[in-house]
PDB file of N, CA and C in Angstrom:
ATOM      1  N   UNK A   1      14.718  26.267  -9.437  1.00  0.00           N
ATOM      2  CA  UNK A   1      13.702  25.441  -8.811  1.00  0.00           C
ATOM      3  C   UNK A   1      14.034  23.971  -9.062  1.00  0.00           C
ATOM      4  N   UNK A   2      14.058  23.398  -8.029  1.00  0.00           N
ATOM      5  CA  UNK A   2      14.200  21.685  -8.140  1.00  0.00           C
ATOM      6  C   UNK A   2      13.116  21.118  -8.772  1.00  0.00           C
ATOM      7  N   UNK A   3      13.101  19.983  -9.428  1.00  0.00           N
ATOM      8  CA  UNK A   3      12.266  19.034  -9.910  1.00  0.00           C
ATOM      9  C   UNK A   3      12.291  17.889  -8.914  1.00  0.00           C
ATOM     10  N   UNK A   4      11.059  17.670  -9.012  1.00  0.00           N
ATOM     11  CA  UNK A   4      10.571  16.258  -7.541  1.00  0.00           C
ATOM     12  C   UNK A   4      11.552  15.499  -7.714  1.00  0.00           C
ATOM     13  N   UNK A   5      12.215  14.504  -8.765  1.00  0.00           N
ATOM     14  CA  UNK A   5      13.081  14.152  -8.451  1.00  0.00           C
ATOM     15  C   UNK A   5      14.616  14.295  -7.434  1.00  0.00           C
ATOM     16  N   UNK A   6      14.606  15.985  -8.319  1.00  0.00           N
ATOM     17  CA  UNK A   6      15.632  16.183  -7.335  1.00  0.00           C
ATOM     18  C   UNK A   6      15.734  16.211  -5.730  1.00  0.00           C
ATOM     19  N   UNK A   7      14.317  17.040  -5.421  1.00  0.00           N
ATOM     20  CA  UNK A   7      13.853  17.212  -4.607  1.00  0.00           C
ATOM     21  C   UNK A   7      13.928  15.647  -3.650  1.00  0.00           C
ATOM     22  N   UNK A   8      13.495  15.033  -4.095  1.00  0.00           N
ATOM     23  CA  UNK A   8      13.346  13.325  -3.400  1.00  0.00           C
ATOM     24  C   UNK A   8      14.854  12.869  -3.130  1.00  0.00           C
ATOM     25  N   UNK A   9      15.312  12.792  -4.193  1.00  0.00           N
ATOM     26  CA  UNK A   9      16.857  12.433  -3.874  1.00  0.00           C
ATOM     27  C   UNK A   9      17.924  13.392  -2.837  1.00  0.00           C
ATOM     28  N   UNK A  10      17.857  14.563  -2.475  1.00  0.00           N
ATOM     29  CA  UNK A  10      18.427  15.731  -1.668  1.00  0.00           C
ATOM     30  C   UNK A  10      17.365  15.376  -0.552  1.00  0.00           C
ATOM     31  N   UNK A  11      16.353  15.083  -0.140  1.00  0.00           N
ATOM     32  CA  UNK A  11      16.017  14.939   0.864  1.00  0.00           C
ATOM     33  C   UNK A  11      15.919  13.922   1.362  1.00  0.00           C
ATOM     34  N   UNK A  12      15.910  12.582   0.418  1.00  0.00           N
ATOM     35  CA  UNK A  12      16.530  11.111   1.169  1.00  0.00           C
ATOM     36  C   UNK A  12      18.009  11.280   1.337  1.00  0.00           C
ATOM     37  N   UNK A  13      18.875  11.760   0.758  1.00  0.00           N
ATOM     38  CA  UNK A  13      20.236  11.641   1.976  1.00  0.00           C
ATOM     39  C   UNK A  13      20.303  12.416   3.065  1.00  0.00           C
ATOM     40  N   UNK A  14      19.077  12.794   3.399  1.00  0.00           N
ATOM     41  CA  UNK A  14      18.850  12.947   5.194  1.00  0.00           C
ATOM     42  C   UNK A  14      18.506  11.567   6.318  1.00  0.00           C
ATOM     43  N   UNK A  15      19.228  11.121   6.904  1.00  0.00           N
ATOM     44  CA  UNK A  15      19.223   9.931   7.025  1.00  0.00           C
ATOM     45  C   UNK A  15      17.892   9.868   7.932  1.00  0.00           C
ATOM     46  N   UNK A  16      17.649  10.553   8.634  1.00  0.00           N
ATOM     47  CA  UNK A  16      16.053  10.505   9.322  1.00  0.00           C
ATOM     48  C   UNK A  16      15.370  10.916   8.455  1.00  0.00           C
ATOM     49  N   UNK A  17      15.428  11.403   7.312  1.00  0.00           N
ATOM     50  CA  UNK A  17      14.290  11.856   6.096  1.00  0.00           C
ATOM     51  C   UNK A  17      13.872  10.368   5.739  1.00  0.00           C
ATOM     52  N   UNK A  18      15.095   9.550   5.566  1.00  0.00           N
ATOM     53  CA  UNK A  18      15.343   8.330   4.789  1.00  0.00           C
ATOM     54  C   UNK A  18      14.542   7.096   5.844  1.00  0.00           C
ATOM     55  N   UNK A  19      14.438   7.193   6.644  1.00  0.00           N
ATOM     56  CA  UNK A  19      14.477   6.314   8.108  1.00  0.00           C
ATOM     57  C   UNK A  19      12.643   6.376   7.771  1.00  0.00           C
ATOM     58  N   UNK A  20      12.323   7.811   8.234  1.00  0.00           N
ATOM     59  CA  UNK A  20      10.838   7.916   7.724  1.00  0.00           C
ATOM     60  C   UNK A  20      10.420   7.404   6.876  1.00  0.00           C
ATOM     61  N   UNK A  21      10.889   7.696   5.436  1.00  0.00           N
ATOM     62  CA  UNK A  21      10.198   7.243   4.435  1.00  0.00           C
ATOM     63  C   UNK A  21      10.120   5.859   4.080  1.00  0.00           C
ATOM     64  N   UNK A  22      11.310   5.142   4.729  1.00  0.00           N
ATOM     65  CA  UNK A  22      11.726   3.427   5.026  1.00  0.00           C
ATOM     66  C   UNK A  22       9.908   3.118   5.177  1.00  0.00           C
ATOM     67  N   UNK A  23       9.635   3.563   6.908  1.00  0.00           N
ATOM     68  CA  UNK A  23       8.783   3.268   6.995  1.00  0.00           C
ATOM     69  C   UNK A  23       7.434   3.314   6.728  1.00  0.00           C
ATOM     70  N   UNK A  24       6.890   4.207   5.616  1.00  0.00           N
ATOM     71  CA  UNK A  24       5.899   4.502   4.779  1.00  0.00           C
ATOM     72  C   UNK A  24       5.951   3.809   3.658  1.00  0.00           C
ATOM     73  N   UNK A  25       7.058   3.260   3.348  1.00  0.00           N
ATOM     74  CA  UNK A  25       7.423   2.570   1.992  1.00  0.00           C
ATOM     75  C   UNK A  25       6.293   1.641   1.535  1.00  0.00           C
ATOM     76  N   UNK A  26       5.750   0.622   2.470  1.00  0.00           N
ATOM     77  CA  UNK A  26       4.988  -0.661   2.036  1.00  0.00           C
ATOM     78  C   UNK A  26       4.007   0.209   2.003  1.00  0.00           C
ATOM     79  N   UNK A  27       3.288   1.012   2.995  1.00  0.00           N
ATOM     80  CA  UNK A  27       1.921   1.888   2.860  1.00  0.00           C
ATOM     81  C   UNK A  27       1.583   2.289   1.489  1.00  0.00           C
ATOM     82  N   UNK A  28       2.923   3.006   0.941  1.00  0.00           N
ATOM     83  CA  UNK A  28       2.975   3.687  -0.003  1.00  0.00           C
ATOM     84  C   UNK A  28       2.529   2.689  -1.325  1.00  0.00           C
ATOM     85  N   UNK A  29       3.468   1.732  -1.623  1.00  0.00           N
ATOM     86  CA  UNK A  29       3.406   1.197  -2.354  1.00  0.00           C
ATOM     87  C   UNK A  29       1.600   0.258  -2.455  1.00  0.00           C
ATOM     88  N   UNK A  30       1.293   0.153  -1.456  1.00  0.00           N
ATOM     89  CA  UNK A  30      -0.056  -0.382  -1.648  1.00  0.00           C
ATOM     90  C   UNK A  30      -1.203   0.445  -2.234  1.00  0.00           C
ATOM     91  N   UNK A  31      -0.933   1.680  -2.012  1.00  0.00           N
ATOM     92  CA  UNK A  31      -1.804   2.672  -2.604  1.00  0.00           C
ATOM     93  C   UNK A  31      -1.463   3.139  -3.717  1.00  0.00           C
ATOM     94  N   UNK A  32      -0.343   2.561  -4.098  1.00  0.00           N
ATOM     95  CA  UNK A  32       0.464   3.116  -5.309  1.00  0.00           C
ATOM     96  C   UNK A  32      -0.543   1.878  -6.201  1.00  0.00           C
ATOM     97  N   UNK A  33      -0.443   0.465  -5.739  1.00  0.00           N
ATOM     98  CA  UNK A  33      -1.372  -0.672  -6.403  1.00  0.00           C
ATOM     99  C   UNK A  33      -2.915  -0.152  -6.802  1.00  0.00           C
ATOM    100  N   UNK A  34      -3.533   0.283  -5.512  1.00  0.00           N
ATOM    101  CA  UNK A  34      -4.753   0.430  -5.948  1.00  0.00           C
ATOM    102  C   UNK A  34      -5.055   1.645  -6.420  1.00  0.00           C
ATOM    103  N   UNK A  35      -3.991   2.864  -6.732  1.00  0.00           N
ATOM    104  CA  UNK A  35      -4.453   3.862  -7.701  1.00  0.00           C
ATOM    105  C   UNK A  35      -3.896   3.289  -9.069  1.00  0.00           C
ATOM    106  N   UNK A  36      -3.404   2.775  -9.312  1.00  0.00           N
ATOM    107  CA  UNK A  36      -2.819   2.206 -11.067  1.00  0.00           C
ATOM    108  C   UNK A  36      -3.613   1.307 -11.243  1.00  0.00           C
ATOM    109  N   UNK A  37      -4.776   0.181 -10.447  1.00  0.00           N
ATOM    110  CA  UNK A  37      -5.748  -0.164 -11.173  1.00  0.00           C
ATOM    111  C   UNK A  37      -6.707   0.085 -11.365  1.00  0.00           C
ATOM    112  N   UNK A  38      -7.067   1.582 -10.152  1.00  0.00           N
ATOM    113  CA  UNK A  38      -8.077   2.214 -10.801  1.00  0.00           C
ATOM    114  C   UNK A  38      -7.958   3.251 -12.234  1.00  0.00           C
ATOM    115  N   UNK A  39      -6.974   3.411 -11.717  1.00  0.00           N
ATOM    116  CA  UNK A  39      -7.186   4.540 -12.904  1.00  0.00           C
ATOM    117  C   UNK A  39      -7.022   3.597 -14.707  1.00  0.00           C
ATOM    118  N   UNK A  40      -6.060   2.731 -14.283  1.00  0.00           N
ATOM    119  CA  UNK A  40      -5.791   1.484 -15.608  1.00  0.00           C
ATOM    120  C   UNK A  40      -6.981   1.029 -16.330  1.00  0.00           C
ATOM    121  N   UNK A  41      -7.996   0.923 -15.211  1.00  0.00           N
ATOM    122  CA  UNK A  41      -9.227   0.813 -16.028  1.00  0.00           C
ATOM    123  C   UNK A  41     -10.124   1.942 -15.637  1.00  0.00           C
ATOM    124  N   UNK A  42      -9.875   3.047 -16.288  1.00  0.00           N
ATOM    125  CA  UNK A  42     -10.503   4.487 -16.386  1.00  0.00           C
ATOM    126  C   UNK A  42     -11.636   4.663 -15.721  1.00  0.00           C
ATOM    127  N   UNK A  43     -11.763   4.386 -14.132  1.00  0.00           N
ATOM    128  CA  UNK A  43     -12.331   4.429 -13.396  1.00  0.00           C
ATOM    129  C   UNK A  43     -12.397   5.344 -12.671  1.00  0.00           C
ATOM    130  N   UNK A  44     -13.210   6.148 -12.141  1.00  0.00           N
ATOM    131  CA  UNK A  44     -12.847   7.496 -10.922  1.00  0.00           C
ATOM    132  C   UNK A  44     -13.292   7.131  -9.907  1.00  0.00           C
ATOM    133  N   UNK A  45     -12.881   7.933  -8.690  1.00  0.00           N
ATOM    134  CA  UNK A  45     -12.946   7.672  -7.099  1.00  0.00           C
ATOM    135  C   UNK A  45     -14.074   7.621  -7.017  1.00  0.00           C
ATOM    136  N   UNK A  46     -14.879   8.626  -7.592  1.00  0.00           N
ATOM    137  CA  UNK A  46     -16.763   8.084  -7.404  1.00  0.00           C
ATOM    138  C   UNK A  46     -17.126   7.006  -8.171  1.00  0.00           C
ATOM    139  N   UNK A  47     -17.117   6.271  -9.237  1.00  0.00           N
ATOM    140  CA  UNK A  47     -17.374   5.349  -9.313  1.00  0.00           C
ATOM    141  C   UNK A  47     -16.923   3.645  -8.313  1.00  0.00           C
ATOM    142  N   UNK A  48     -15.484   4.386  -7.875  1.00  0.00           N
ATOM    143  CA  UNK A  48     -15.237   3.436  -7.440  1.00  0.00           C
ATOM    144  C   UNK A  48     -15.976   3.252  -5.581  1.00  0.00           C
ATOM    145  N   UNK A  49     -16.551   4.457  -5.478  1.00  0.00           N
ATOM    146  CA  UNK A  49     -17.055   5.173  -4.356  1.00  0.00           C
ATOM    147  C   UNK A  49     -18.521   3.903  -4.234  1.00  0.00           C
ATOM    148  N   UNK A  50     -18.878   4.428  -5.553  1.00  0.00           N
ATOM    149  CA  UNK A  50     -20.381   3.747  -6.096  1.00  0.00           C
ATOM    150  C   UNK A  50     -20.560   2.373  -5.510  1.00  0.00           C
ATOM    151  N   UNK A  51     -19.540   1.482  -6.108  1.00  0.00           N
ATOM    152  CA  UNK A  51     -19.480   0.189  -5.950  1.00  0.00           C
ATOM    153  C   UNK A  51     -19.095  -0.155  -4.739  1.00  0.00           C
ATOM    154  N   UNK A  52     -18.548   0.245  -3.775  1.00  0.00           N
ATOM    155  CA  UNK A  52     -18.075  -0.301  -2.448  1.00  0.00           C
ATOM    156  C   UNK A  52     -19.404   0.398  -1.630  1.00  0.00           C
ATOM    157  N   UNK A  53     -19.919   1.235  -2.134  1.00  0.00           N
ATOM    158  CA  UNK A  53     -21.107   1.655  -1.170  1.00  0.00           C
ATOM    159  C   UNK A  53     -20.433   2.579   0.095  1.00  0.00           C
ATOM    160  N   UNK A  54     -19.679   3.427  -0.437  1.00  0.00           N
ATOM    161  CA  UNK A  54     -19.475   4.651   0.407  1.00  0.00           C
ATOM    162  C   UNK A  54     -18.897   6.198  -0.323  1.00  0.00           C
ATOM    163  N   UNK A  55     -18.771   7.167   0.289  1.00  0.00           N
ATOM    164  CA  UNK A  55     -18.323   8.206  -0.640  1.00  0.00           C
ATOM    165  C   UNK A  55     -16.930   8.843  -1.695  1.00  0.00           C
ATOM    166  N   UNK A  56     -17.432   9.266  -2.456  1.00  0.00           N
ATOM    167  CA  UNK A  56     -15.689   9.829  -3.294  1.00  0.00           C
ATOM    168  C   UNK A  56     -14.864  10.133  -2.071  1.00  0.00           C
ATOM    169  N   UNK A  57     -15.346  11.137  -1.420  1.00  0.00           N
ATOM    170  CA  UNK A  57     -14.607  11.792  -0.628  1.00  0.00           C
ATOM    171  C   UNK A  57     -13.274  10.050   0.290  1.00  0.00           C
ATOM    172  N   UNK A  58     -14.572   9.627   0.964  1.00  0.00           N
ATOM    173  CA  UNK A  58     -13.816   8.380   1.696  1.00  0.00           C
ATOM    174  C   UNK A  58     -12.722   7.769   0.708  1.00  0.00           C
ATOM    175  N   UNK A  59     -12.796   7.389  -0.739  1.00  0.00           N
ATOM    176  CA  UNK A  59     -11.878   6.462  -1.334  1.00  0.00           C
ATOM    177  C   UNK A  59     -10.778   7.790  -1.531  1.00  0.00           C
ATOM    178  N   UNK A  60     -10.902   8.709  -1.630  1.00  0.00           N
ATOM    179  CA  UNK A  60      -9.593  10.232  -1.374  1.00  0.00           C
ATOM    180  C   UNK A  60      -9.274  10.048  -0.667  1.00  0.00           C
ATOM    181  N   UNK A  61     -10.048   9.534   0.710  1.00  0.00           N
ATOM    182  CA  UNK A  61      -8.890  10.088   1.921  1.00  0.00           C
ATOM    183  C   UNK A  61      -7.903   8.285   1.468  1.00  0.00           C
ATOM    184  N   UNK A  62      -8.383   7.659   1.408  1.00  0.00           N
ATOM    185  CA  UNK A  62      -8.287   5.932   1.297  1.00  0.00           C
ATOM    186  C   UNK A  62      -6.811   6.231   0.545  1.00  0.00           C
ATOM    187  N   UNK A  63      -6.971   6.963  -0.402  1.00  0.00           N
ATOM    188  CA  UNK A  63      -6.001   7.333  -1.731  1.00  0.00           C
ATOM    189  C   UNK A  63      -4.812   7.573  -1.305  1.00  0.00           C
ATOM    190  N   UNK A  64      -4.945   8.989  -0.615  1.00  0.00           N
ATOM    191  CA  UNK A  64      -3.693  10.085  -0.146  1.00  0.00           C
ATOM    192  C   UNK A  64      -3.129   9.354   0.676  1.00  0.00           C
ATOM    193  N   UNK A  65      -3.282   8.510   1.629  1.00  0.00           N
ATOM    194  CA  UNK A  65      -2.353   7.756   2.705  1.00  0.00           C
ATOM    195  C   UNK A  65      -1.756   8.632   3.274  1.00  0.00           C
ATOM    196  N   UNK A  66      -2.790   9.877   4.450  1.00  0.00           N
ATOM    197  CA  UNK A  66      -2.259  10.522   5.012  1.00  0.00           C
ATOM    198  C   UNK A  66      -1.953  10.388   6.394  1.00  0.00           C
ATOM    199  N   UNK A  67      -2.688   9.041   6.542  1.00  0.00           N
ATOM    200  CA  UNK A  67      -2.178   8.418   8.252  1.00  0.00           C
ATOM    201  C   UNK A  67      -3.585   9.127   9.328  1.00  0.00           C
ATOM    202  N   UNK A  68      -4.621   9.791   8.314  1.00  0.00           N
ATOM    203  CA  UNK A  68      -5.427   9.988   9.160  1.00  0.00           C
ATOM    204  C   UNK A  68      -6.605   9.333   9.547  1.00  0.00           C
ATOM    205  N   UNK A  69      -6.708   7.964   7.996  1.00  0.00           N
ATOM    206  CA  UNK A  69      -7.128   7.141   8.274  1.00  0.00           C
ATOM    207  C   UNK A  69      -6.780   6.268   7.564  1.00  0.00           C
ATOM    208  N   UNK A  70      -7.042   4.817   8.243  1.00  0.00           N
ATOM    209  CA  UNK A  70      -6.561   3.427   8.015  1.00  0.00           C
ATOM    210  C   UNK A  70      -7.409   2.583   7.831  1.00  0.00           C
ATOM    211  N   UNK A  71      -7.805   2.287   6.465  1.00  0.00           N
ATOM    212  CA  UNK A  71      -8.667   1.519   5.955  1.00  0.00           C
ATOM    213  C   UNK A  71      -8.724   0.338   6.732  1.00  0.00           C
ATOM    214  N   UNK A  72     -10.513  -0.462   6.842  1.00  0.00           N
ATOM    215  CA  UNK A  72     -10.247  -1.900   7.523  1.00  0.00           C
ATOM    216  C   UNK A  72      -9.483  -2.864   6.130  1.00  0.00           C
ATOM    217  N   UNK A  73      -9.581  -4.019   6.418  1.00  0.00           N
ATOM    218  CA  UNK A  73      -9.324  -5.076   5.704  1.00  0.00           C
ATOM    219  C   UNK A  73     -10.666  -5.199   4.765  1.00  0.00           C
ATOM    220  N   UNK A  74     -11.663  -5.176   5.484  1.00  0.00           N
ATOM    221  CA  UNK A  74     -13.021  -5.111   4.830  1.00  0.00           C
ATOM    222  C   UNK A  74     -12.897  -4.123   3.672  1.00  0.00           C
ATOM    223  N   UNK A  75     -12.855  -3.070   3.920  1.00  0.00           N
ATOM    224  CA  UNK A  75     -13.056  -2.035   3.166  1.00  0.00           C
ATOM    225  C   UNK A  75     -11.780  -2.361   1.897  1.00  0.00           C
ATOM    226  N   UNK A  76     -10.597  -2.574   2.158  1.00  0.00           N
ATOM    227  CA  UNK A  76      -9.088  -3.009   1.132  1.00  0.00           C
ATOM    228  C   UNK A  76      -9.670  -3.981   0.493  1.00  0.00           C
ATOM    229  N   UNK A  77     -10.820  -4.904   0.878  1.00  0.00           N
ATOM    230  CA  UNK A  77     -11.412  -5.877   0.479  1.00  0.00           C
ATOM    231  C   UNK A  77     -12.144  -5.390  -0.723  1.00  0.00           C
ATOM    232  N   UNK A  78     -13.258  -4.639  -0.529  1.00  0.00           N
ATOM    233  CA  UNK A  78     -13.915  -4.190  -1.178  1.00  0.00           C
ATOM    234  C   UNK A  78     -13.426  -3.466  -2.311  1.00  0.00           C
ATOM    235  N   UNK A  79     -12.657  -2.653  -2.158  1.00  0.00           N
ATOM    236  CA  UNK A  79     -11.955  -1.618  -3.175  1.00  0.00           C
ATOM    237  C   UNK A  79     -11.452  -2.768  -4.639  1.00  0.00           C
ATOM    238  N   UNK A  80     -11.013  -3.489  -3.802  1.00  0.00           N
ATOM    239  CA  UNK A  80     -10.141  -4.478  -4.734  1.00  0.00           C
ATOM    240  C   UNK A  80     -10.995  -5.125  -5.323  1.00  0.00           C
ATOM    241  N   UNK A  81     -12.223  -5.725  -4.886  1.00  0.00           N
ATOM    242  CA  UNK A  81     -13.267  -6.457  -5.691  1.00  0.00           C
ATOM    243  C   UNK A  81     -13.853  -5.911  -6.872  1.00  0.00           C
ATOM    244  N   UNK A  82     -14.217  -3.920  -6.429  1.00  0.00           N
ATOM    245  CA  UNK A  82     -14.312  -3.367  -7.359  1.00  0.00           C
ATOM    246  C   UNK A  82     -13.453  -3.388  -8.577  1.00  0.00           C
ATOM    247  N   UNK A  83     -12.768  -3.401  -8.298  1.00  0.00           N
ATOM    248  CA  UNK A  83     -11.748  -3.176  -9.181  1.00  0.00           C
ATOM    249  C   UNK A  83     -11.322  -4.628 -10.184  1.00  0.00           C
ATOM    250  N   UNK A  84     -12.246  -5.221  -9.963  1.00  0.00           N
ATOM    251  CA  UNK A  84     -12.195  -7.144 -10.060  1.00  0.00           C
ATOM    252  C   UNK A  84     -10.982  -7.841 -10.091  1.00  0.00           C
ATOM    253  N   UNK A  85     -10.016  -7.113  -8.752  1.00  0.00           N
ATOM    254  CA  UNK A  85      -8.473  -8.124  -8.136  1.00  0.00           C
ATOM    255  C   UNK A  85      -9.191  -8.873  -6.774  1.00  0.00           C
ATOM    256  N   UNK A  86      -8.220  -9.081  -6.220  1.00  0.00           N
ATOM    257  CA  UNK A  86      -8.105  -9.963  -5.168  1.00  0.00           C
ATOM    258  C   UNK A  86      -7.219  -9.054  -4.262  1.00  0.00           C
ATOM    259  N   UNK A  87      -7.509  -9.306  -3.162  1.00  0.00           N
ATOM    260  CA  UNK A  87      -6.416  -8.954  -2.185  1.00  0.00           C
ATOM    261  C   UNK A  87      -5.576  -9.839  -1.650  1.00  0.00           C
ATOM    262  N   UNK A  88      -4.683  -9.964  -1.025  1.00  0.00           N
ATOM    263  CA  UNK A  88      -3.559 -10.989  -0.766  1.00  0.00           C
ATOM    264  C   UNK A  88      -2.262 -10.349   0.555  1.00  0.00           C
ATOM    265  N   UNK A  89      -2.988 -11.230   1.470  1.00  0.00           N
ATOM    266  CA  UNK A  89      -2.130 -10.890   2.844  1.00  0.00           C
ATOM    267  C   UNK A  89      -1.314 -11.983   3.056  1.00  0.00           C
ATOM    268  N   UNK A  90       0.031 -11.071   3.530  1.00  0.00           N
ATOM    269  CA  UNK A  90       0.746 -12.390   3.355  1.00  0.00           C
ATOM    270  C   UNK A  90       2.136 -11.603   4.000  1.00  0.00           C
ATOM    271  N   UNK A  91       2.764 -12.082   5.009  1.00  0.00           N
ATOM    272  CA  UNK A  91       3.708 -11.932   6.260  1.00  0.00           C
ATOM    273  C   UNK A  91       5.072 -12.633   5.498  1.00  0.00           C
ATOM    274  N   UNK A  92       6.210 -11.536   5.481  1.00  0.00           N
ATOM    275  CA  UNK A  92       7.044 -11.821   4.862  1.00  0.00           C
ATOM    276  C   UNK A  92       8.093 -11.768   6.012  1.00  0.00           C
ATOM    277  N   UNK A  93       9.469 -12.738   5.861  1.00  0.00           N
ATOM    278  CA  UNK A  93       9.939 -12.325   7.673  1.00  0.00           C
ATOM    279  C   UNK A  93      11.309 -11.378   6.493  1.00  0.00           C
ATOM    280  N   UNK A  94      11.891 -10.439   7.572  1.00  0.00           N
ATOM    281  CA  UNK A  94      12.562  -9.586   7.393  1.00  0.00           C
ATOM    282  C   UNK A  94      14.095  -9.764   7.460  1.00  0.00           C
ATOM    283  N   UNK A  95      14.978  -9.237   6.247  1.00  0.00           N
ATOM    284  CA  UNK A  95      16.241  -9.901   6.598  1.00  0.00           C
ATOM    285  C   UNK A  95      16.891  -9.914   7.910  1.00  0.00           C
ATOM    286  N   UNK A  96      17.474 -10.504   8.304  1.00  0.00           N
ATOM    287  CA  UNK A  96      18.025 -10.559   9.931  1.00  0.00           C
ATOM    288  C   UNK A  96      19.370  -9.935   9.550  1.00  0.00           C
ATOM    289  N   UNK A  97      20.328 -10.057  10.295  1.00  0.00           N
ATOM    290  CA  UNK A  97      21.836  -9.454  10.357  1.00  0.00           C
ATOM    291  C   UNK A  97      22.513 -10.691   9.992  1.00  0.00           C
ATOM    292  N   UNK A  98      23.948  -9.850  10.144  1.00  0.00           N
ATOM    293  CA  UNK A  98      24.647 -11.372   9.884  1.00  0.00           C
ATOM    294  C   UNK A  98      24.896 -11.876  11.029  1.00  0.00           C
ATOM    295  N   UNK A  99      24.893 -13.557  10.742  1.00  0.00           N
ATOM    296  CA  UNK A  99      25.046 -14.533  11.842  1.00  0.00           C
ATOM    297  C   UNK A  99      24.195 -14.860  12.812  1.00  0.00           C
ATOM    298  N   UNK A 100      22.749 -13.819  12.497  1.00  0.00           N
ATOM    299  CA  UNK A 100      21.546 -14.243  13.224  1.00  0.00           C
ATOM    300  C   UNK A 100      20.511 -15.535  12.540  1.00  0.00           C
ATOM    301  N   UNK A 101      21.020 -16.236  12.768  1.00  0.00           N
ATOM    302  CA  UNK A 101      19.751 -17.581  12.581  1.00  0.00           C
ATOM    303  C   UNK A 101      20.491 -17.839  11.432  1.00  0.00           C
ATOM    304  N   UNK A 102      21.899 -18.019  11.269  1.00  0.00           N
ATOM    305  CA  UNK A 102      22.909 -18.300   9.922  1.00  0.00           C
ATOM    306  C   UNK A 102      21.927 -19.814   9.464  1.00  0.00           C
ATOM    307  N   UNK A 103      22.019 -20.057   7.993  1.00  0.00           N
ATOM    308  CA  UNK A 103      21.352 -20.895   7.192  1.00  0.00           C
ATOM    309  C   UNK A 103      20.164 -21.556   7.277  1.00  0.00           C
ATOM    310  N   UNK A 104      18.812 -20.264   7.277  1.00  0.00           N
ATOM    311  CA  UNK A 104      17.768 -20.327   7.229  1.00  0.00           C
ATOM    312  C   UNK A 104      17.722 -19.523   6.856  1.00  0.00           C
ATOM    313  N   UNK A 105      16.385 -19.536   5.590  1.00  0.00           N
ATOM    314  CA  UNK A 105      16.020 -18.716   4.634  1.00  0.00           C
ATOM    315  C   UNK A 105      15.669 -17.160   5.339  1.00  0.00           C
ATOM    316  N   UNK A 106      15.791 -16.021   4.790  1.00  0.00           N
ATOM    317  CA  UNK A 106      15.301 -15.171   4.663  1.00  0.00           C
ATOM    318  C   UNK A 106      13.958 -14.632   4.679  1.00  0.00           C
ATOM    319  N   UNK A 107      13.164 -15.583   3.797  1.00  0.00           N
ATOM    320  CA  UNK A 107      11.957 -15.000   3.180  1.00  0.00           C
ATOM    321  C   UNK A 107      10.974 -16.574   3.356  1.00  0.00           C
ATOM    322  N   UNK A 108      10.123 -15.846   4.092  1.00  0.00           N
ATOM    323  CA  UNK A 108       9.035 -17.238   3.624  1.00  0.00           C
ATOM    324  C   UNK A 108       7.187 -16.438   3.837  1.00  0.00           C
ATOM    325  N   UNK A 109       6.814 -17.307   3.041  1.00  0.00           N
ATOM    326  CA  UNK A 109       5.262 -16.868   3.469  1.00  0.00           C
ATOM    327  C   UNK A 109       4.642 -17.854   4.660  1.00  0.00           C
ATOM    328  N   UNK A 110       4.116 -16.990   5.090  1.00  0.00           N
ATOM    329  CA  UNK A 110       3.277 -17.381   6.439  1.00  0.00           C
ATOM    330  C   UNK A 110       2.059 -17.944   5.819  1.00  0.00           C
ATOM    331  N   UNK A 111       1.128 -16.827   5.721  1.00  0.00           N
ATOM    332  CA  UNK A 111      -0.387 -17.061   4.820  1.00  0.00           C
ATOM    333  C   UNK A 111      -0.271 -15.675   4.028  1.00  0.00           C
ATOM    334  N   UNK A 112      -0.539 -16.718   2.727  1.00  0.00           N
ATOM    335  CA  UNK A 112      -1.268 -15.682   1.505  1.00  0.00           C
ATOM    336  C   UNK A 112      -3.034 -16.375   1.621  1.00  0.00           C
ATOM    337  N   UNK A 113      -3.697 -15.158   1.728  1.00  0.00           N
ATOM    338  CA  UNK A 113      -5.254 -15.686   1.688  1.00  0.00           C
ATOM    339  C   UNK A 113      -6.119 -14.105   0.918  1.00  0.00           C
ATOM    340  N   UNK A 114      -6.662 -15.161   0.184  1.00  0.00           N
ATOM    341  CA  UNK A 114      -7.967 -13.922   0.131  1.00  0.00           C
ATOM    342  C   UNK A 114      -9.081 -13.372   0.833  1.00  0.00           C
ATOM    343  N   UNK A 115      -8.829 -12.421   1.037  1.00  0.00           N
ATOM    344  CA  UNK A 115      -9.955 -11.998   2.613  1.00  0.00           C
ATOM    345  C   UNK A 115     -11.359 -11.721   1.805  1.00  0.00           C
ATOM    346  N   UNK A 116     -12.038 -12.333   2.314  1.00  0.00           N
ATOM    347  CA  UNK A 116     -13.383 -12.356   1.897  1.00  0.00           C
ATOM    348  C   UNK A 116     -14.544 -11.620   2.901  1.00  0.00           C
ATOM    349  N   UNK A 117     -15.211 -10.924   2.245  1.00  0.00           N
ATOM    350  CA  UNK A 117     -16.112  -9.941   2.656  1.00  0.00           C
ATOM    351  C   UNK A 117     -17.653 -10.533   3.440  1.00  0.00           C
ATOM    352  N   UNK A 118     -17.297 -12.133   3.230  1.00  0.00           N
ATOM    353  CA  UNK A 118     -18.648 -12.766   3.668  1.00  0.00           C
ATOM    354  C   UNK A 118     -18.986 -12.772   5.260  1.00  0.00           C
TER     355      UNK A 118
END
């Protein structure tokens, strides 16, 4: 029997395995943020349910990032307040190829802002 690791690594050198998961990557990682500060401060989905003013069940589905639903900004808003962070949107431009737009930066921020629930 494989171990997830293995498992992860044998199925990313499928290059459309790999292609997919490319694109889940940022999803992933954002939910990867807001389950390590809930749980960091020993918080559960119903409490955290409590404070945003909707159900356990909703911050589960919020959790799993199963693409069946897509939190608003409002709501990413909220979660995070609970949790007493900030949220922070912010448009990163993507490496180009070579010789496309040669000597200009890579990376810049557009807007970092805190979205506010008011």
């Amino acid at each position: 029997m494989l171990t997830h690791k293995q498992l992860r690594t044998q199925a990313l050198a499928d290059s459309a395995v790999k292609a997919e998961f490319d694109k889940l990557s940022d999803e992933f990682s954002l939910l990867d943020e807001f389950l390590k500060a809930r749980t960091s401060q020993g918080l559960t989905q119903a409490q955290v349910a409590e404070k945003i003013g909707t159900t356990q069940s909703a911050v589960a589905r919020m959790e799993s990032g199963s693409g069946k639903h897509s939190p608003s900004l409002a709501t990413l808003t909220k979660y995070a307040d609970a949790l007493g962070c900030k949220l922070e949107v912010r448009l990163v431009r993507r490496p180009r190829e070579a010789g496309n737009l040669a000597g200009r930066s890579n990376q810049f921020s557009l807007k970092q802002a805190q979205i506010s629930d008011t």
